[in-house]
C-alpha atoms as a PDB file:
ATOM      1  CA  UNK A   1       0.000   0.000   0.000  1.00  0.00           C
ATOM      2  CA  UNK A   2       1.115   3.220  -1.019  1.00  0.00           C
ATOM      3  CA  UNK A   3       0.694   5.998   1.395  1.00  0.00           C
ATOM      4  CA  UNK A   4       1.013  10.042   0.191  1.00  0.00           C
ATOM      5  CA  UNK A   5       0.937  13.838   1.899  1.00  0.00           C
ATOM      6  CA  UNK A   6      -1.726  15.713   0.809  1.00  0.00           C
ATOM      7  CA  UNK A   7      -3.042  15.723  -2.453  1.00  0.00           C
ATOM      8  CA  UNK A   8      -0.934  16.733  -6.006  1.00  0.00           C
ATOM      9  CA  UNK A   9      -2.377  19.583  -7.905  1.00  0.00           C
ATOM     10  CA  UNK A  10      -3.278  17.359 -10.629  1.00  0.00           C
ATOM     11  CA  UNK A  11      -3.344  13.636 -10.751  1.00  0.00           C
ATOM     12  CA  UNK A  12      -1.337  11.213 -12.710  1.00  0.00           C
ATOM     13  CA  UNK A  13      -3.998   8.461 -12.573  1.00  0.00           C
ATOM     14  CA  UNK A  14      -7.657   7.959 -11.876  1.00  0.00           C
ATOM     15  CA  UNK A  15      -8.921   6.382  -8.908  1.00  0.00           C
ATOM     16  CA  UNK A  16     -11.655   4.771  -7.325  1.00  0.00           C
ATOM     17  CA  UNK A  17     -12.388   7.024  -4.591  1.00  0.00           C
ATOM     18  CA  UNK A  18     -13.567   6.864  -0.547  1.00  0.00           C
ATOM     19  CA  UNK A  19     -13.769   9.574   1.838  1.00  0.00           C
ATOM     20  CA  UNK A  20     -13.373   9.294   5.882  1.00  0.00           C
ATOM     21  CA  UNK A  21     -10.957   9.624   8.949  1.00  0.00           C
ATOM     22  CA  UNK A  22     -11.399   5.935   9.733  1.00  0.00           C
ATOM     23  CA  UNK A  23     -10.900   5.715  12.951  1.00  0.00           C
ATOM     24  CA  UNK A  24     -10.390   2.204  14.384  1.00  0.00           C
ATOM     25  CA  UNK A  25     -11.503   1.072  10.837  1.00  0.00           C
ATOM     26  CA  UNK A  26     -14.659  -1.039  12.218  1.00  0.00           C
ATOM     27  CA  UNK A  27     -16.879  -3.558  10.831  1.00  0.00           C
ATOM     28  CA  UNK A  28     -18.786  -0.501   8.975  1.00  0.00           C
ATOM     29  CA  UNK A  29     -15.702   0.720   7.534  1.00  0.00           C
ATOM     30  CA  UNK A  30     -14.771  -2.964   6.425  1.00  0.00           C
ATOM     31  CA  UNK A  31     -18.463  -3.411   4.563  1.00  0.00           C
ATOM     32  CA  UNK A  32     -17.537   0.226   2.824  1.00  0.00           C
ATOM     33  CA  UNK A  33     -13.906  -0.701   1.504  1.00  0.00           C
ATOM     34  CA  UNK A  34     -14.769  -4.029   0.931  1.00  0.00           C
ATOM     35  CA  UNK A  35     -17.396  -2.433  -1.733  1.00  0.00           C
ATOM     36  CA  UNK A  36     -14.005  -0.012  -2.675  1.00  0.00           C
ATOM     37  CA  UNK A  37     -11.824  -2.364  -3.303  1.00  0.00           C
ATOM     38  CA  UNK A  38     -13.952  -4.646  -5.381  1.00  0.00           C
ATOM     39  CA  UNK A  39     -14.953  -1.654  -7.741  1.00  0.00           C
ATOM     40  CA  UNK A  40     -11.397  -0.317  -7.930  1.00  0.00           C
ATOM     41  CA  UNK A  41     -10.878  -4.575  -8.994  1.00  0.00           C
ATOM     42  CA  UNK A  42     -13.526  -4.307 -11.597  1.00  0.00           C
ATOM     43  CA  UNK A  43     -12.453  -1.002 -13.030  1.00  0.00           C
ATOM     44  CA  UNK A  44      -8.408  -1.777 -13.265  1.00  0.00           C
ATOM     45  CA  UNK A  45      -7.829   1.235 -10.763  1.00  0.00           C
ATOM     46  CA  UNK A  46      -6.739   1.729  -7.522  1.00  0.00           C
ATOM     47  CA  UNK A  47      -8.525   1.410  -4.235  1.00  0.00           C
ATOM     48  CA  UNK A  48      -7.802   5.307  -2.855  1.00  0.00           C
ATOM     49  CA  UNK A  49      -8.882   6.542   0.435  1.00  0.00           C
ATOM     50  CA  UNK A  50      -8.534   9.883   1.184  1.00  0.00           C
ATOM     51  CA  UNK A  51      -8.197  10.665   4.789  1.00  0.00           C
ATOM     52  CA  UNK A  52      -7.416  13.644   7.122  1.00  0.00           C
ATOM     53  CA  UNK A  53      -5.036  14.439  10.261  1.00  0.00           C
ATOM     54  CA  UNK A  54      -5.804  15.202  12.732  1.00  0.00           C
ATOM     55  CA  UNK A  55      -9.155  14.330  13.221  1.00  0.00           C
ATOM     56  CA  UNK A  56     -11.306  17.922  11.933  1.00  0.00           C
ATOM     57  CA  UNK A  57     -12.602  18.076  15.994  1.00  0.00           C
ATOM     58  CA  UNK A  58      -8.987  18.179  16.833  1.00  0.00           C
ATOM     59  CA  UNK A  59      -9.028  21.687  14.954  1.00  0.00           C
ATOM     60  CA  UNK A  60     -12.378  22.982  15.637  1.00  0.00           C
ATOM     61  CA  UNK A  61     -12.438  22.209  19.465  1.00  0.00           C
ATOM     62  CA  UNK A  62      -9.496  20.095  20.897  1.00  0.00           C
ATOM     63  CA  UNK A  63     -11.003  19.888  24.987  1.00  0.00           C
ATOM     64  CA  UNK A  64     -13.784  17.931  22.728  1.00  0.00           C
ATOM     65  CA  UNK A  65     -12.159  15.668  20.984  1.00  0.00           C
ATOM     66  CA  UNK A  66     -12.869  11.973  21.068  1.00  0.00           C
ATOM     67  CA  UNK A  67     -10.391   9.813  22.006  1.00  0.00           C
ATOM     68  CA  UNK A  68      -8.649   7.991  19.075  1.00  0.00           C
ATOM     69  CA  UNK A  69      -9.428   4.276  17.957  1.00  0.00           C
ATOM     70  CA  UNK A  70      -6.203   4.086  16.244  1.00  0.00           C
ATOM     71  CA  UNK A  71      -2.920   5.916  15.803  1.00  0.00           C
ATOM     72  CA  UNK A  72      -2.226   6.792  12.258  1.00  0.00           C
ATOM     73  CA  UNK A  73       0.190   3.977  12.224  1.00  0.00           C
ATOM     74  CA  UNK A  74      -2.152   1.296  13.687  1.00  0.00           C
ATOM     75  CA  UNK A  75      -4.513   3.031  10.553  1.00  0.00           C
ATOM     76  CA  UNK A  76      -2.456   2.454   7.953  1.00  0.00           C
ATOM     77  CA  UNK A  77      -1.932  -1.199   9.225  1.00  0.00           C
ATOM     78  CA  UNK A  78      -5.641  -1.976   9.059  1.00  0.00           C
ATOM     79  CA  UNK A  79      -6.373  -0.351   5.733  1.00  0.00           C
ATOM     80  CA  UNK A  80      -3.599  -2.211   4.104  1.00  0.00           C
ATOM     81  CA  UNK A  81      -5.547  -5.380   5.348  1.00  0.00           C
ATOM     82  CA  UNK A  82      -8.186  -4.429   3.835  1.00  0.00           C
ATOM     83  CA  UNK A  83      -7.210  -4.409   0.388  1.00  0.00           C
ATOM     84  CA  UNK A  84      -6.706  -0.564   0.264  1.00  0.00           C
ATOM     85  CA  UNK A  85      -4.101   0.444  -2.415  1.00  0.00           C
ATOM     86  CA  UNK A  86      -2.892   3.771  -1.711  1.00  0.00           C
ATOM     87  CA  UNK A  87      -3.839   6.441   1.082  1.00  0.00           C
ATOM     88  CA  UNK A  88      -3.939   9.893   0.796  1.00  0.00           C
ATOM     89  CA  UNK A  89      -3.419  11.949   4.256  1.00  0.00           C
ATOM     90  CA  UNK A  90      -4.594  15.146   3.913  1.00  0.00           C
ATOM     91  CA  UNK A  91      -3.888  17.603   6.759  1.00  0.00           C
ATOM     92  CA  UNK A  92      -6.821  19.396   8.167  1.00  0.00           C
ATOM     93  CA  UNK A  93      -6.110  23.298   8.591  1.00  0.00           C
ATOM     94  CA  UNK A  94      -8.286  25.815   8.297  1.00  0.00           C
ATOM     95  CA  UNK A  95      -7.348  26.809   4.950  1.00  0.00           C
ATOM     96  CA  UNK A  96      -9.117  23.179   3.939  1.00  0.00           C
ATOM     97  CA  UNK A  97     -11.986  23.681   6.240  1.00  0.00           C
ATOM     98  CA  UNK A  98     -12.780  27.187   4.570  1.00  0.00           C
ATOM     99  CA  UNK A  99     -13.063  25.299   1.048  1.00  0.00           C
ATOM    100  CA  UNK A 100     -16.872  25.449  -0.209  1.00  0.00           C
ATOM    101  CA  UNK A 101     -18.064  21.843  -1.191  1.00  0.00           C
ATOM    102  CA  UNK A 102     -18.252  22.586  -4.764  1.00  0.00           C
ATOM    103  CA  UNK A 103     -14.173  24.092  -4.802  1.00  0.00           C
ATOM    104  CA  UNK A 104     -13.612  20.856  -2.756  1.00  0.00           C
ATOM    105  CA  UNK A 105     -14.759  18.441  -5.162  1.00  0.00           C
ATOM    106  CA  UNK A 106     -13.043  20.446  -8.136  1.00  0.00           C
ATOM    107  CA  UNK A 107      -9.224  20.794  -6.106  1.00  0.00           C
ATOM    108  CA  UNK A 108      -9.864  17.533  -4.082  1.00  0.00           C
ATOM    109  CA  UNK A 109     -11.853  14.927  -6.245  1.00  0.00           C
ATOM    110  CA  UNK A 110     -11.227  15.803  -9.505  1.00  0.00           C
ATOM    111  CA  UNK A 111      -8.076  17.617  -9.863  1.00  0.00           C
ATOM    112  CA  UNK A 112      -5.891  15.945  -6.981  1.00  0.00           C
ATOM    113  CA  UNK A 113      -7.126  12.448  -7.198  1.00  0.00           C
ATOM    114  CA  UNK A 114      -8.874  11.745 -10.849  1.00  0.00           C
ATOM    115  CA  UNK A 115     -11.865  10.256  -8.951  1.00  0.00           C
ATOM    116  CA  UNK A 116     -13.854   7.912 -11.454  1.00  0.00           C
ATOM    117  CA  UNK A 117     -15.727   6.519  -8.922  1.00  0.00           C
ATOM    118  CA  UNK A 118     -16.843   7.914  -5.080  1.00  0.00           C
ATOM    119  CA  UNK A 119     -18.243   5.350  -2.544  1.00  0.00           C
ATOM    120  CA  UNK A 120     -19.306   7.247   0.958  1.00  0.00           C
ATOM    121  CA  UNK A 121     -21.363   6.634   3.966  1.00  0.00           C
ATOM    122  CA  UNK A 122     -24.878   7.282   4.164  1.00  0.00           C
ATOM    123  CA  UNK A 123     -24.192  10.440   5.955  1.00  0.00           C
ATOM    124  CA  UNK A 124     -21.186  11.798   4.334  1.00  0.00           C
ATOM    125  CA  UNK A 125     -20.802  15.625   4.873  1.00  0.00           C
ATOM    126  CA  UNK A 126     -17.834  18.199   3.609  1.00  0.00           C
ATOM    127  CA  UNK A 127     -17.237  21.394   2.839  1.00  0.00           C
ATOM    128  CA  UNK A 128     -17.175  24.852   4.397  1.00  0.00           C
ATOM    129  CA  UNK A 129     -19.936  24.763   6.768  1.00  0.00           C
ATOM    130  CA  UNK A 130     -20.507  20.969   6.085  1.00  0.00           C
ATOM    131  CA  UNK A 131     -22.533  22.448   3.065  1.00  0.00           C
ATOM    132  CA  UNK A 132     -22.003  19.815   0.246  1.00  0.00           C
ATOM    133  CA  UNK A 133     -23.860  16.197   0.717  1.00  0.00           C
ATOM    134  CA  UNK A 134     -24.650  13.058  -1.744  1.00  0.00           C
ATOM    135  CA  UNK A 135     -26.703  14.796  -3.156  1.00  0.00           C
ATOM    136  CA  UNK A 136     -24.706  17.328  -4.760  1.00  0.00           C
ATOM    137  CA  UNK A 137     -21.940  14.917  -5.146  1.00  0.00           C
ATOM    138  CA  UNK A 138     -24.186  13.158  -7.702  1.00  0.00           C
ATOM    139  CA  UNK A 139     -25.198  16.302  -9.465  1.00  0.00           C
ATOM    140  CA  UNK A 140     -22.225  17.305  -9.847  1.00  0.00           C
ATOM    141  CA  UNK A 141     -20.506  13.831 -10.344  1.00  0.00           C
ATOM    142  CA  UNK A 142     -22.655  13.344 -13.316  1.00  0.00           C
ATOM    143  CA  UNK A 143     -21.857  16.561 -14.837  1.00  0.00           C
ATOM    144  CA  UNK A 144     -17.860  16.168 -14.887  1.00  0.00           C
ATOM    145  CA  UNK A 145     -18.241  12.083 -15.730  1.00  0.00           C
ATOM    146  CA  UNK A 146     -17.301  10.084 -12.152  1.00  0.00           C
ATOM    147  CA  UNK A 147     -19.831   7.894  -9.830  1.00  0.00           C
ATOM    148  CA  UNK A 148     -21.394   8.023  -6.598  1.00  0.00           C
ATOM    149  CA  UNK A 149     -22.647   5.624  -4.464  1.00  0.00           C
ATOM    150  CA  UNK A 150     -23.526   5.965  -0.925  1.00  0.00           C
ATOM    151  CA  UNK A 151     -22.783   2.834   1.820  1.00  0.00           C
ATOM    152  CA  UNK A 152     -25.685   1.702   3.705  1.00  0.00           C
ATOM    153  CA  UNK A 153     -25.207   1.732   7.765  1.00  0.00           C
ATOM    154  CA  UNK A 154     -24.186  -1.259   9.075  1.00  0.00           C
ATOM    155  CA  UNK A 155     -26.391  -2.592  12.033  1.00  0.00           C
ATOM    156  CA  UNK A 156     -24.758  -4.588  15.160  1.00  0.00           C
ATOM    157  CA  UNK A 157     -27.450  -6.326  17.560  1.00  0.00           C
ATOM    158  CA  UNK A 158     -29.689  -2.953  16.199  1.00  0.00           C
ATOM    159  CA  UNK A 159     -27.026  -0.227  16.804  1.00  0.00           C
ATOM    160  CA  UNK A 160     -25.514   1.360  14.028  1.00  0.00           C
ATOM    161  CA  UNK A 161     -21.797   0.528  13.468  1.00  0.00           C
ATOM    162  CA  UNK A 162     -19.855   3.733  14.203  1.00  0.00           C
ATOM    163  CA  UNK A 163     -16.802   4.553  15.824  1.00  0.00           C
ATOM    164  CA  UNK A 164     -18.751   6.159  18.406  1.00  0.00           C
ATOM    165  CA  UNK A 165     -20.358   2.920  19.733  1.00  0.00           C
ATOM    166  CA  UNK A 166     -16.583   1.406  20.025  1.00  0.00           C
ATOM    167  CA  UNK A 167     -15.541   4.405  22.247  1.00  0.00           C
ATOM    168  CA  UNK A 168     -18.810   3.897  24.083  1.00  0.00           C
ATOM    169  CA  UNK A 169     -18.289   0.534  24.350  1.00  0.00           C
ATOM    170  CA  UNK A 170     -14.344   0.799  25.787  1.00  0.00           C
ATOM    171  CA  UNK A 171     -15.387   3.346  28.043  1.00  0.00           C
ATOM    172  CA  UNK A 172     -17.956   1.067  29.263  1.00  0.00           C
ATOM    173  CA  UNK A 173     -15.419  -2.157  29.995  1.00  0.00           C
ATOM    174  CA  UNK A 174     -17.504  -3.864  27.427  1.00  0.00           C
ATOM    175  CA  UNK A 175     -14.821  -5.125  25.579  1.00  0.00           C
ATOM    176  CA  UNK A 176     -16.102  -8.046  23.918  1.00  0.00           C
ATOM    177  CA  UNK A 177     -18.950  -5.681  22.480  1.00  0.00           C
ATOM    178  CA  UNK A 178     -16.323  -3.434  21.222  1.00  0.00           C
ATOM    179  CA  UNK A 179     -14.614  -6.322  19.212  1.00  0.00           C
ATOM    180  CA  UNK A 180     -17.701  -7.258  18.090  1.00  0.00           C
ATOM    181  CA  UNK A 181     -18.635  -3.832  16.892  1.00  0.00           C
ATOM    182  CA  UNK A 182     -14.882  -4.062  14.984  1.00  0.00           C
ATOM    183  CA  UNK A 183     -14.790  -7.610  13.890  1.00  0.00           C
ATOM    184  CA  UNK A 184     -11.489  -8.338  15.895  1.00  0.00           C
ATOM    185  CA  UNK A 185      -9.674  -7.716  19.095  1.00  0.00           C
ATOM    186  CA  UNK A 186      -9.071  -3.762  19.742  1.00  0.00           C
ATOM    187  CA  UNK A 187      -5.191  -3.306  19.394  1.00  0.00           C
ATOM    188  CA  UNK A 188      -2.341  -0.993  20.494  1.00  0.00           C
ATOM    189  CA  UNK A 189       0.362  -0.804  18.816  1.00  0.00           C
ATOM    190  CA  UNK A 190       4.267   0.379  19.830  1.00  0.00           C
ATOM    191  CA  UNK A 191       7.967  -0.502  20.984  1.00  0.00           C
ATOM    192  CA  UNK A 192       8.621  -1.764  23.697  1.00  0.00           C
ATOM    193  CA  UNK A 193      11.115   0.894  26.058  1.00  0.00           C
ATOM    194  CA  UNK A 194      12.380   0.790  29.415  1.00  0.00           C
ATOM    195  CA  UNK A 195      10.046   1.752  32.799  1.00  0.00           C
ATOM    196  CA  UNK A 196      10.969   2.022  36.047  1.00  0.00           C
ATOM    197  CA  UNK A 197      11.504  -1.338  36.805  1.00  0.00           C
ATOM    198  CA  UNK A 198       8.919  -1.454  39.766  1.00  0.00           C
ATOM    199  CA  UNK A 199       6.927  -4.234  38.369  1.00  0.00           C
ATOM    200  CA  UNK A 200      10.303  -6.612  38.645  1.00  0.00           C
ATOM    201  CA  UNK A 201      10.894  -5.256  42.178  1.00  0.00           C
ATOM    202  CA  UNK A 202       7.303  -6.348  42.757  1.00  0.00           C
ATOM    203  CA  UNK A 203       8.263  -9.531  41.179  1.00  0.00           C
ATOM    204  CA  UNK A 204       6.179  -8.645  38.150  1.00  0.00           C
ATOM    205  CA  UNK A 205       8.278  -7.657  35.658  1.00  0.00           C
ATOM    206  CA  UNK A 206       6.468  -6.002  32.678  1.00  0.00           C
ATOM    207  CA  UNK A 207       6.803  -5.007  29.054  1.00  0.00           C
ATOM    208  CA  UNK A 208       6.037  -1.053  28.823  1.00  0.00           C
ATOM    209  CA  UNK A 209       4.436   0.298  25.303  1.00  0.00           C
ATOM    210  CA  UNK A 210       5.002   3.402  24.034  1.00  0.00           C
ATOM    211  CA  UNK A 211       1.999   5.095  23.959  1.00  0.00           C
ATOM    212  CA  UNK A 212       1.498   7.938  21.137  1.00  0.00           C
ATOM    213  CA  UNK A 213      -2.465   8.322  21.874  1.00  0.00           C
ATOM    214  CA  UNK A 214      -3.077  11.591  23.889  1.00  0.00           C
ATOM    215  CA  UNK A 215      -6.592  10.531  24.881  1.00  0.00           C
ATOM    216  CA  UNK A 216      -7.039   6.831  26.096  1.00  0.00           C
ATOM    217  CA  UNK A 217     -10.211   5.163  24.855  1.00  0.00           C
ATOM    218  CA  UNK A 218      -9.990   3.148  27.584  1.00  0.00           C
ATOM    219  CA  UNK A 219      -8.428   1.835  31.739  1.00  0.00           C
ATOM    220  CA  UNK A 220      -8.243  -0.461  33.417  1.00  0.00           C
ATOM    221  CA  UNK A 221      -6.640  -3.585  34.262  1.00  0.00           C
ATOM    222  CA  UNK A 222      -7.220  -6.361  31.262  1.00  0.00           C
ATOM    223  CA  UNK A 223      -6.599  -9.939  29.981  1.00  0.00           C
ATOM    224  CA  UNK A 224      -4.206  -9.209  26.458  1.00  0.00           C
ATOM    225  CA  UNK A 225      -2.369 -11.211  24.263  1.00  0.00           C
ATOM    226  CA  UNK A 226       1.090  -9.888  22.553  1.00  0.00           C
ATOM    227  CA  UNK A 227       1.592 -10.657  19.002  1.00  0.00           C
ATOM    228  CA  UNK A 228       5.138  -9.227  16.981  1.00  0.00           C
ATOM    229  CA  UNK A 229       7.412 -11.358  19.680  1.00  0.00           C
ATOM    230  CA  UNK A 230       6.982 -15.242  18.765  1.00  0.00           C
ATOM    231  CA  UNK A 231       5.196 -17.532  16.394  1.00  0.00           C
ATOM    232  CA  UNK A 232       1.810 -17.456  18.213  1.00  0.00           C
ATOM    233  CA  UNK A 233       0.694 -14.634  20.698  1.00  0.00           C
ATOM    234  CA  UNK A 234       1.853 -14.074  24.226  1.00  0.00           C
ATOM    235  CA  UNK A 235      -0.825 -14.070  26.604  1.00  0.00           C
ATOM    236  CA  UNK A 236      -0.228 -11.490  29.500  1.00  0.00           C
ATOM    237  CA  UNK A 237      -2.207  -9.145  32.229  1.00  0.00           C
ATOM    238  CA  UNK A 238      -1.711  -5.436  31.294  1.00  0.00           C
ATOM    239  CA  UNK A 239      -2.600  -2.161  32.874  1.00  0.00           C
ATOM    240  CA  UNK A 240      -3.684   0.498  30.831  1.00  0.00           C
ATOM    241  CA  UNK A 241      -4.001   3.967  32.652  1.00  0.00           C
ATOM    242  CA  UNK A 242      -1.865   6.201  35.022  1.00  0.00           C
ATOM    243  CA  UNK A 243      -1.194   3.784  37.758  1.00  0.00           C
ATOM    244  CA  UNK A 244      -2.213   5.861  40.843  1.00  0.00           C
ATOM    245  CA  UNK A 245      -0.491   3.700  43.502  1.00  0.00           C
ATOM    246  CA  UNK A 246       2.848   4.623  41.890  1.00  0.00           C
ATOM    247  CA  UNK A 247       2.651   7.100  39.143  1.00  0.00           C
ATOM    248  CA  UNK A 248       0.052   9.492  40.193  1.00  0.00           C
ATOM    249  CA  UNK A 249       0.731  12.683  37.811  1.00  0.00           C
ATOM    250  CA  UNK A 250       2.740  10.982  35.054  1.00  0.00           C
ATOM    251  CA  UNK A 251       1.509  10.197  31.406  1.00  0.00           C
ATOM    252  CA  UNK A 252      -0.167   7.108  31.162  1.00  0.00           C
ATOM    253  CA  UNK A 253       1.969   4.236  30.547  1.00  0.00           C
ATOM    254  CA  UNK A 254       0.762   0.306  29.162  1.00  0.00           C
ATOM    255  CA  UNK A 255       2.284  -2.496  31.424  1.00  0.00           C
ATOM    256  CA  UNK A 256       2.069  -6.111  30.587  1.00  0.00           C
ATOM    257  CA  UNK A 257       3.125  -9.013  32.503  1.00  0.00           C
ATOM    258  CA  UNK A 258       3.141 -11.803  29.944  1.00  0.00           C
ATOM    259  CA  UNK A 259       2.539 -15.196  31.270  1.00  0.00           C
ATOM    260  CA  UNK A 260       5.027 -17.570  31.431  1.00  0.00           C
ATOM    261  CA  UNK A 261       7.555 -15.339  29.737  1.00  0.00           C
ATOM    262  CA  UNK A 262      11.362 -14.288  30.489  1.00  0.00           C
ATOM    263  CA  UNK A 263      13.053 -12.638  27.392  1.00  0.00           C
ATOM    264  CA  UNK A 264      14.914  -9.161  26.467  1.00  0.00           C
ATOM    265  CA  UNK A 265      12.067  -7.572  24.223  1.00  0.00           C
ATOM    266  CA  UNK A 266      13.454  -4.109  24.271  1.00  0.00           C
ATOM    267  CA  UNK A 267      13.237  -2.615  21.186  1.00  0.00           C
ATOM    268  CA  UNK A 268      10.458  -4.632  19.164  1.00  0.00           C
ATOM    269  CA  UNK A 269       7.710  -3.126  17.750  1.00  0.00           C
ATOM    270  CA  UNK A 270       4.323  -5.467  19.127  1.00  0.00           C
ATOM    271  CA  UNK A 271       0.642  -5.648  18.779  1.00  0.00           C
ATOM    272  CA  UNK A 272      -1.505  -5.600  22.025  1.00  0.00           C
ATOM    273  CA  UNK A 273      -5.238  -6.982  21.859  1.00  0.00           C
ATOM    274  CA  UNK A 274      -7.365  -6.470  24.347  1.00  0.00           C
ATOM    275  CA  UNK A 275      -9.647  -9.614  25.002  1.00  0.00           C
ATOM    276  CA  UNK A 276     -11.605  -8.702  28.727  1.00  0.00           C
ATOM    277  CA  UNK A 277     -11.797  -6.415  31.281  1.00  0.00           C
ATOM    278  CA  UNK A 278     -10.703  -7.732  35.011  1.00  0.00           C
ATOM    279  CA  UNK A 279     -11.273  -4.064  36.828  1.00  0.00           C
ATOM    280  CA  UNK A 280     -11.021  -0.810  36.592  1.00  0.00           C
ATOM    281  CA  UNK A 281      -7.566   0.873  38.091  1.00  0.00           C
ATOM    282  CA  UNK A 282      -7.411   1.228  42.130  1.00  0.00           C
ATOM    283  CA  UNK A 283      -5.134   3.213  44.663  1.00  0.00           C
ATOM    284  CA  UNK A 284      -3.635   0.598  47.100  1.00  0.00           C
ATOM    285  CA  UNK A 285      -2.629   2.027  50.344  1.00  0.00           C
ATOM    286  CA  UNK A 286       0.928   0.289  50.180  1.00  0.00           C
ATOM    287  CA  UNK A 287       3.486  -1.581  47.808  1.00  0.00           C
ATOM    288  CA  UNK A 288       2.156  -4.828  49.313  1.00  0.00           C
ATOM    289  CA  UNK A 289      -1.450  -4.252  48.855  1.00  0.00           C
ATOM    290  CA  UNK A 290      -0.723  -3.860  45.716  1.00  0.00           C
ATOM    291  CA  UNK A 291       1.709  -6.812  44.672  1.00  0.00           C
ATOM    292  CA  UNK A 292      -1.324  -8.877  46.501  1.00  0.00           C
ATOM    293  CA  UNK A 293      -3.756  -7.486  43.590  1.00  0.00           C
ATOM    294  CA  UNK A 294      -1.228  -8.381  41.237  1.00  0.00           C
ATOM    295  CA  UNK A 295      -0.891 -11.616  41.792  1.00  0.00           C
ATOM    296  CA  UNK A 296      -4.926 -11.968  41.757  1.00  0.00           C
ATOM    297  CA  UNK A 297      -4.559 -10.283  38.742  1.00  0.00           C
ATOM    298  CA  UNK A 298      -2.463 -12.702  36.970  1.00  0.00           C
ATOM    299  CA  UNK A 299      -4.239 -15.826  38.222  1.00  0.00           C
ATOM    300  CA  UNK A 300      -7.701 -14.331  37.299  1.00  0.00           C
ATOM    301  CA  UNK A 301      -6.137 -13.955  33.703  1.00  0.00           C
ATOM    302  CA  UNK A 302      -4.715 -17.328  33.669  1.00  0.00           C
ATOM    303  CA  UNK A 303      -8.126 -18.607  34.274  1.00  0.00           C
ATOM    304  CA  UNK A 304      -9.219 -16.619  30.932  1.00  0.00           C
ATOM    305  CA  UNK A 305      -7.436 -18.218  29.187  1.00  0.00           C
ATOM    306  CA  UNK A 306      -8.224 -21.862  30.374  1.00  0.00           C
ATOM    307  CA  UNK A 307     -11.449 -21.151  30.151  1.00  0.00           C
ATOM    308  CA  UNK A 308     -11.920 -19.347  26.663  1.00  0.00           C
ATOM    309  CA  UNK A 309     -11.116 -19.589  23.195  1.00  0.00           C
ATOM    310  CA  UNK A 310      -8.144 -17.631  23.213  1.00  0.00           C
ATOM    311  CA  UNK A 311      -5.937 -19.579  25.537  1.00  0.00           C
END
């Protein structure tokens, strides 16, 4: 998968087109570039999504915005899964907010990209003052000779598939709704660096992510497994949050304890899933309190994994 900055002034191929920031690219996003990518198939073109950092809240009113899904890494990861062929990043300033819809699909569509063909969701808005809609985009589509057609809402249990539910849902705990709601495990992604080594004196050692997200979309304490290390993935206990026993203040920090496990792992790049919830985070009134909860921790994982379909 290819993977560009911005948009060229004028393109050197035609494409067929989709529109969106993608954010945790979840089973709705699947159903829409699963539709892309076999028209772009069909047509002997390439399977373009045009996407936008940061996220257009992120401008308009950062204290707002929703925690991310996925970092533009983890993004790029899942839309090369999917089949997508090249990725256009688009940074969102104001100078691209204050475009009118029509000067957007003349700069942006047609111009930059050589759209041929435009798949969207049902409720696909752009444009200065969110003013152009499918609507216009087949009006005008039809006039200067590329398609439109708009993806129907995907339904889970009878909510609608959006990346809102799947922040609702980690928020919640519910985690096994949320990977429903995505059609797989929700990840983090990031190298492994060095902590303060307090899980070891605890006699927990732990792998520490990197963590690039500025908002978490979720905290907590959680059964995980580790893929990027070996063959099959390394099932562990992790704690996701700011660690108020010990760390009250800092940034928050990812800490897993895999099971079983006793290697040098600095350095590699891994993939976290997040399979259940065990609790949310708790201040312990002393070291020891806390080493206890640990080790409940780890056996109450354990016994997720001997008892479900992951272990």
């Amino acid at each position: 998968m290819q993977v560009f900055r911005g948009v060229p002034e004028r393109a050197t191929t035609s494409s067929v087109l989709t529109i969106g920031n993608f954010d945790g690219v979840h089973l709705g996003h699947r159903a829409l570039l699963e539709q892309l990518t076999a028209k772009a198939r069909a047509s002997a073109l390439p399977a373009t999504v045009l996407t936008f950092e940061p996220h257009p809240r992120e401008l308009f009113a950062p204290d707002q915005a929703p925690a991310r899904l996925s970092s533009l890494r983890e993004k790029f990861e899942l839309l090369s899964e999917c089949g997508v062929d090249r990725v256009h990043v688009c940074r969102f300033n104001r100078a691209l907010a204050g475009l009118t819809a029509e000067q957007f699909i003349e700069r942006i569509l047609v111009q930059g990209l050589g759209t041929k063909h435009l798949i969207i969701g049902d409720d696909f808005r752009f444009g200065k003052g969110r003013g152009g809609d499918f609507a216009l985009l087949q009006a005008v589509g039809k006039a200067q000779g590329f398609g439109v057609e708009a993806m129907r809402t995907v339904d889970f249990g009878g909510l609608r598939v959006s990346s809102s539910a799947v922040r609702e849902a980690l928020a919640a705990g519910e985690i096994e709704r949320a990977e429903a709601l995505l059609g797989r495990a929700y990840v983090f992604t990031g190298r492994v660096v060095h902590g303060d080594k307090i899980g070891r004196q605890l006699g927990f050692p732990t792998a520490n992510i990197r963590i690039k997200h500025k908002r978490l979309p979720l905290t907590g304490v959680f059964a995980v497994s580790v893929s990027g290390i070996d063959a099959k993935p390394i099932p562990g206990a992790a704690n996701l949050g700011m660690r108020p026993t010990i760390g009250a203040g800092l940034k928050p920090v990812l800490e897993i304890h895999l099971l079983d496990f006793d290697r040098d792992i600095y350095g590699a790049h891994v993939t976290v899933n997040f399979l259940h919830k065990l609790r949310n985070e708790a201040k312990f009134e002393s070291l020891e309190a806390l080493t206890a909860q640990i080790a409940r921790d780890v056996a109450d994982v354990k016994n997720f994994f001997e008892s479900s379909t992951h272990g």
